[in-house]
N, C-alpha and C. Protein backbone atom coordinates (compact mmCIF):
# COMPACT_ATOMS: atom_id res chain seq x y z
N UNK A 1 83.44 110.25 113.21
CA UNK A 1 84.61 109.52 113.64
C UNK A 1 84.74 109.63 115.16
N UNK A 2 84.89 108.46 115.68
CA UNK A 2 84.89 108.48 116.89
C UNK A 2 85.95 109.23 117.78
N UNK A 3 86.18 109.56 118.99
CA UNK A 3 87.55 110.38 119.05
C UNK A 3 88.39 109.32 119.78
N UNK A 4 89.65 109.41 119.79
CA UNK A 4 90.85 108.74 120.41
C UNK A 4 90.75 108.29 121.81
N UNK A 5 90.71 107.44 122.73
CA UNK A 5 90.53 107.28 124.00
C UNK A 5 91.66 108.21 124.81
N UNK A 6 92.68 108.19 124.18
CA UNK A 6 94.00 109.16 124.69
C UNK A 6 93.30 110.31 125.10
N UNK A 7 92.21 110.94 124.51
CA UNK A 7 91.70 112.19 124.78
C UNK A 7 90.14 112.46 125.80
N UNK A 8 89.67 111.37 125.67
CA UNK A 8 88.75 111.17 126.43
C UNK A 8 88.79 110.87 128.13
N UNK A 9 89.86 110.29 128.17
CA UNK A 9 89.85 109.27 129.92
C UNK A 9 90.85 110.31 130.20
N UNK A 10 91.01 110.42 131.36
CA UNK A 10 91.57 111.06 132.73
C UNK A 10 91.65 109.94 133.64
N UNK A 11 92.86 110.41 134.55
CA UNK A 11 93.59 109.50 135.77
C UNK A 11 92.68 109.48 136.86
N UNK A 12 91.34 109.68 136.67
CA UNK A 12 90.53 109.26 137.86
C UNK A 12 89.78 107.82 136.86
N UNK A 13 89.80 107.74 136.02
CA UNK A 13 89.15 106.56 135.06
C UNK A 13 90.43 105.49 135.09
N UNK A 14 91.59 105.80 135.80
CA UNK A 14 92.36 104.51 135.73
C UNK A 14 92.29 103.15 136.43
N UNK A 15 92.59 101.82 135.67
CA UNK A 15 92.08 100.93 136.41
C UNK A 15 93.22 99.77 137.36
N UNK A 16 94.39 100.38 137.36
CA UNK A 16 95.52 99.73 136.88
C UNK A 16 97.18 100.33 137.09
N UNK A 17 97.89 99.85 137.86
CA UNK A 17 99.16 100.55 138.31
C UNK A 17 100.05 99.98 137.22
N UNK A 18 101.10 101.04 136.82
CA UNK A 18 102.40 100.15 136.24
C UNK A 18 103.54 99.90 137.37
N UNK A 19 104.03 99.31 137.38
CA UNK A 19 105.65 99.44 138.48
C UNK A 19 106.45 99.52 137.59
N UNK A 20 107.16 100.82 138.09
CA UNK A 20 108.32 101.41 137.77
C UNK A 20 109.27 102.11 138.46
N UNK A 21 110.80 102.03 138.04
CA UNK A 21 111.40 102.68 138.73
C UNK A 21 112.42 103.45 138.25
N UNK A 22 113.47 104.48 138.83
CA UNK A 22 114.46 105.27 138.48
C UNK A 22 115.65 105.14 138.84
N UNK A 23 116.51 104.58 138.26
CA UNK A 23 118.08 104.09 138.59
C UNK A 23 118.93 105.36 139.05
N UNK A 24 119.40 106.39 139.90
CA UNK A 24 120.04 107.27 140.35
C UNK A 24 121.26 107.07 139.78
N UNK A 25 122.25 106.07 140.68
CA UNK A 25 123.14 105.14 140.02
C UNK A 25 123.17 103.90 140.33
N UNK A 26 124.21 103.43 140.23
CA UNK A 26 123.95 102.10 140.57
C UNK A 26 123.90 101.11 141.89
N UNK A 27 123.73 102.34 142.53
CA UNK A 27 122.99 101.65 144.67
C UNK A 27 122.30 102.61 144.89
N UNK A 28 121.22 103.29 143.89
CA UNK A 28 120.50 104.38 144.34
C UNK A 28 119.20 104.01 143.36
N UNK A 29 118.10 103.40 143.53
CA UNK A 29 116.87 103.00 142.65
C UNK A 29 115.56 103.70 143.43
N UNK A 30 114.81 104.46 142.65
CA UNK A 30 113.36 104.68 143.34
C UNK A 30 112.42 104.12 142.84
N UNK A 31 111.58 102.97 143.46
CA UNK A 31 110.78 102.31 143.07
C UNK A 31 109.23 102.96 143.39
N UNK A 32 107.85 103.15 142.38
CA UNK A 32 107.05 103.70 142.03
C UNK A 32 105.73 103.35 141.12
N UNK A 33 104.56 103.81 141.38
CA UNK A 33 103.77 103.18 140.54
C UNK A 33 102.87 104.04 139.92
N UNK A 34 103.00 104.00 138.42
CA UNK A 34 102.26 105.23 138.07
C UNK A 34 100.21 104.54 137.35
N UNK A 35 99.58 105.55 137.53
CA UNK A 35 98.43 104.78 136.80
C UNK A 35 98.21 105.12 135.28
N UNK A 36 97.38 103.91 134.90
CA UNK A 36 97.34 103.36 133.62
C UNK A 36 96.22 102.82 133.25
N UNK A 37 95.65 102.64 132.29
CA UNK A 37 94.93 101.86 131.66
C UNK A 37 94.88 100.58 130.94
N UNK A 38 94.48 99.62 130.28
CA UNK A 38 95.21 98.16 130.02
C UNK A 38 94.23 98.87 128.47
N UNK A 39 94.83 98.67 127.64
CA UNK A 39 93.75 98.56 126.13
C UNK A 39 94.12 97.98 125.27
N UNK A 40 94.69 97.17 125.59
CA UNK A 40 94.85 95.80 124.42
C UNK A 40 95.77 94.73 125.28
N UNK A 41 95.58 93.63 124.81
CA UNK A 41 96.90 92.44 125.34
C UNK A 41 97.17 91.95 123.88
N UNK A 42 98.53 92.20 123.86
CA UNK A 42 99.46 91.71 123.15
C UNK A 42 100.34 90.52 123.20
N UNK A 43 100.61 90.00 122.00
CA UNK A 43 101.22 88.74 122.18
C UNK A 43 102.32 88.96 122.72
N UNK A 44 102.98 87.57 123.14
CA UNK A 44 103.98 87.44 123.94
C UNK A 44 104.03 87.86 125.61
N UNK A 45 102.67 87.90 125.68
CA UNK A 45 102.60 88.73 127.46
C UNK A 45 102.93 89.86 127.67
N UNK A 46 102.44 91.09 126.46
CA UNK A 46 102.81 92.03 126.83
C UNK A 46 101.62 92.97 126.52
N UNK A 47 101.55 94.34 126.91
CA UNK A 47 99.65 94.96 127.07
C UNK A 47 100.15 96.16 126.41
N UNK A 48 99.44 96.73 125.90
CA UNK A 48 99.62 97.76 125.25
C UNK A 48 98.61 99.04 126.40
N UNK A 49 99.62 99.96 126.92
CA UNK A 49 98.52 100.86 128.17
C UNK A 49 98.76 102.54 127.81
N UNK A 50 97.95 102.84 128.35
CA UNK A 50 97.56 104.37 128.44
C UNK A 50 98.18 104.69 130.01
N UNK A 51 99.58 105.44 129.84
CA UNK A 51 99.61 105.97 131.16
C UNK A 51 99.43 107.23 131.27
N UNK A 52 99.25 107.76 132.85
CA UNK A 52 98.85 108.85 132.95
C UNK A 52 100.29 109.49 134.05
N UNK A 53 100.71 111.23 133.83
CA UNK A 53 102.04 111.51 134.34
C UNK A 53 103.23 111.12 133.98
N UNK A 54 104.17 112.16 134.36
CA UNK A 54 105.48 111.59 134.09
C UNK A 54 106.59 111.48 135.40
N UNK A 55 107.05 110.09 135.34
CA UNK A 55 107.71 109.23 136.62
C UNK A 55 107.02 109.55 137.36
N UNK A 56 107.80 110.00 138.54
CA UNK A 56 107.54 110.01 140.02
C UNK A 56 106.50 111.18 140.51
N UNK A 57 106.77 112.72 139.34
CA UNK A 57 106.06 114.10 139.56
C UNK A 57 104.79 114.20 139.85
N UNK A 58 104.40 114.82 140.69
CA UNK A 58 103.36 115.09 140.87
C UNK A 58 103.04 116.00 140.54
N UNK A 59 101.53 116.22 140.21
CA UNK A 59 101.05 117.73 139.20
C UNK A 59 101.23 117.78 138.05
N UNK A 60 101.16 116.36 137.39
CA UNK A 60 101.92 115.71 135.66
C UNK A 60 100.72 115.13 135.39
N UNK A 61 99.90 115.09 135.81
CA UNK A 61 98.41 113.95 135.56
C UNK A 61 97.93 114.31 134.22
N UNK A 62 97.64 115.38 133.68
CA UNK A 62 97.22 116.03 132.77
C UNK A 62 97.97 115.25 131.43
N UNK A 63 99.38 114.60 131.57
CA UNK A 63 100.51 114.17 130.19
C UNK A 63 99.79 112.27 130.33
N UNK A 64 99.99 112.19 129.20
CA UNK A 64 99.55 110.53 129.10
C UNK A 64 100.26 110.28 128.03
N UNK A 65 100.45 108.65 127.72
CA UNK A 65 101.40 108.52 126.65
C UNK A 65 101.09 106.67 126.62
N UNK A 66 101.11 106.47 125.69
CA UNK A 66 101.46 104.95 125.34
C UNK A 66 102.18 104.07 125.22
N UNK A 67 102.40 103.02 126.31
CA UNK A 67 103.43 101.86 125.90
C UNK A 67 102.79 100.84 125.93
N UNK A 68 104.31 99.60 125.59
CA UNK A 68 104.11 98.84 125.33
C UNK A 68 104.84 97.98 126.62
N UNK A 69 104.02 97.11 127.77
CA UNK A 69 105.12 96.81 128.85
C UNK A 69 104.54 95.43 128.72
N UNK A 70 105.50 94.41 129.70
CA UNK A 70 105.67 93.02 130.32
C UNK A 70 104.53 93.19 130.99
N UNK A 71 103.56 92.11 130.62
CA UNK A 71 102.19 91.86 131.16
C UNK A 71 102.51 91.76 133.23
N UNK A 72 103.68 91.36 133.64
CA UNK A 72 103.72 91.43 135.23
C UNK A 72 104.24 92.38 135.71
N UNK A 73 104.22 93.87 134.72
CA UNK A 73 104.64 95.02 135.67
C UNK A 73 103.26 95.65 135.73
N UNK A 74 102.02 95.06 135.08
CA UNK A 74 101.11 95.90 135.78
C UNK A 74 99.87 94.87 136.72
N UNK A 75 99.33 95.93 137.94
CA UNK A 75 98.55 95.37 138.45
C UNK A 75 97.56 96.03 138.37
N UNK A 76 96.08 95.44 138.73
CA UNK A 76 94.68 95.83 138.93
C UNK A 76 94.83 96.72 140.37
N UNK A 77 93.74 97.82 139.93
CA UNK A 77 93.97 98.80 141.20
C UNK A 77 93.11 98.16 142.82
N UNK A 78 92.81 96.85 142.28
CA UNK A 78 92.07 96.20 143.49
C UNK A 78 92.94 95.90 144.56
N UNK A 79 94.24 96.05 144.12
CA UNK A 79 95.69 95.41 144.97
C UNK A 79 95.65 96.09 145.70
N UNK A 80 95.87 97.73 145.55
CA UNK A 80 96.31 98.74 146.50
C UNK A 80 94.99 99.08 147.34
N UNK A 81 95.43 99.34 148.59
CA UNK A 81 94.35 99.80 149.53
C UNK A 81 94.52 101.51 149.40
N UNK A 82 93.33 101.39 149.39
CA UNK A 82 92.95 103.22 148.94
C UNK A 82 93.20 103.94 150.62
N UNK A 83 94.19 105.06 150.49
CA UNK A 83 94.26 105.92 151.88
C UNK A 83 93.11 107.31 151.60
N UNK A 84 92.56 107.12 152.64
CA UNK A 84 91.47 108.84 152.65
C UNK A 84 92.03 109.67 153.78
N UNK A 85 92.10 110.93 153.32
CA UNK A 85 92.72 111.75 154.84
C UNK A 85 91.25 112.52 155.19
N UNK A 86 91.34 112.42 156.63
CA UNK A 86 90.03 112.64 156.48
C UNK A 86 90.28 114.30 157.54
């Protein structure tokens, strides 16, 4: 039996940002993008993904979890320009 992809891939195998954000209250929003995987498209324009972390934390890479989002909150990681510190 083959094993679960949930268990196999790590957040350096991601191909794919979600946008998301955190409502503080209501004039206080942090907008954010966590990475993900795309593994299925679902009807109605919506993808079924593998994300990796939780919200904004850093040092969370290790937690992954599955949803179900609006096919235009995610983008291809070709969008973002990669920073190197050198």
């Amino acid at each position: 039996m083959a094993k679960p992809i949930k268990n196999t891939v790590e957040i350096k195998d991601a191909t794919h940002k979600l946008s998301c954000s955190h409502a503080f209250n209501e004039k206080s929003r942090y907008d954010y993008w966590m990475d993900c995987i795309v593994l299925k498209r679902m009807p109605n324009n919506r993808l079924k993904i593998l994300i990796f972390g939780e919200r904004y934390w850093k040092y969370h890479d290790d937690k992954k979890q599955i949803r179900y989002v609006d096919e235009d909150r995610v983008k291809p990681n070709s969008n973002f320009r990669s920073v190197v510190n050198e």
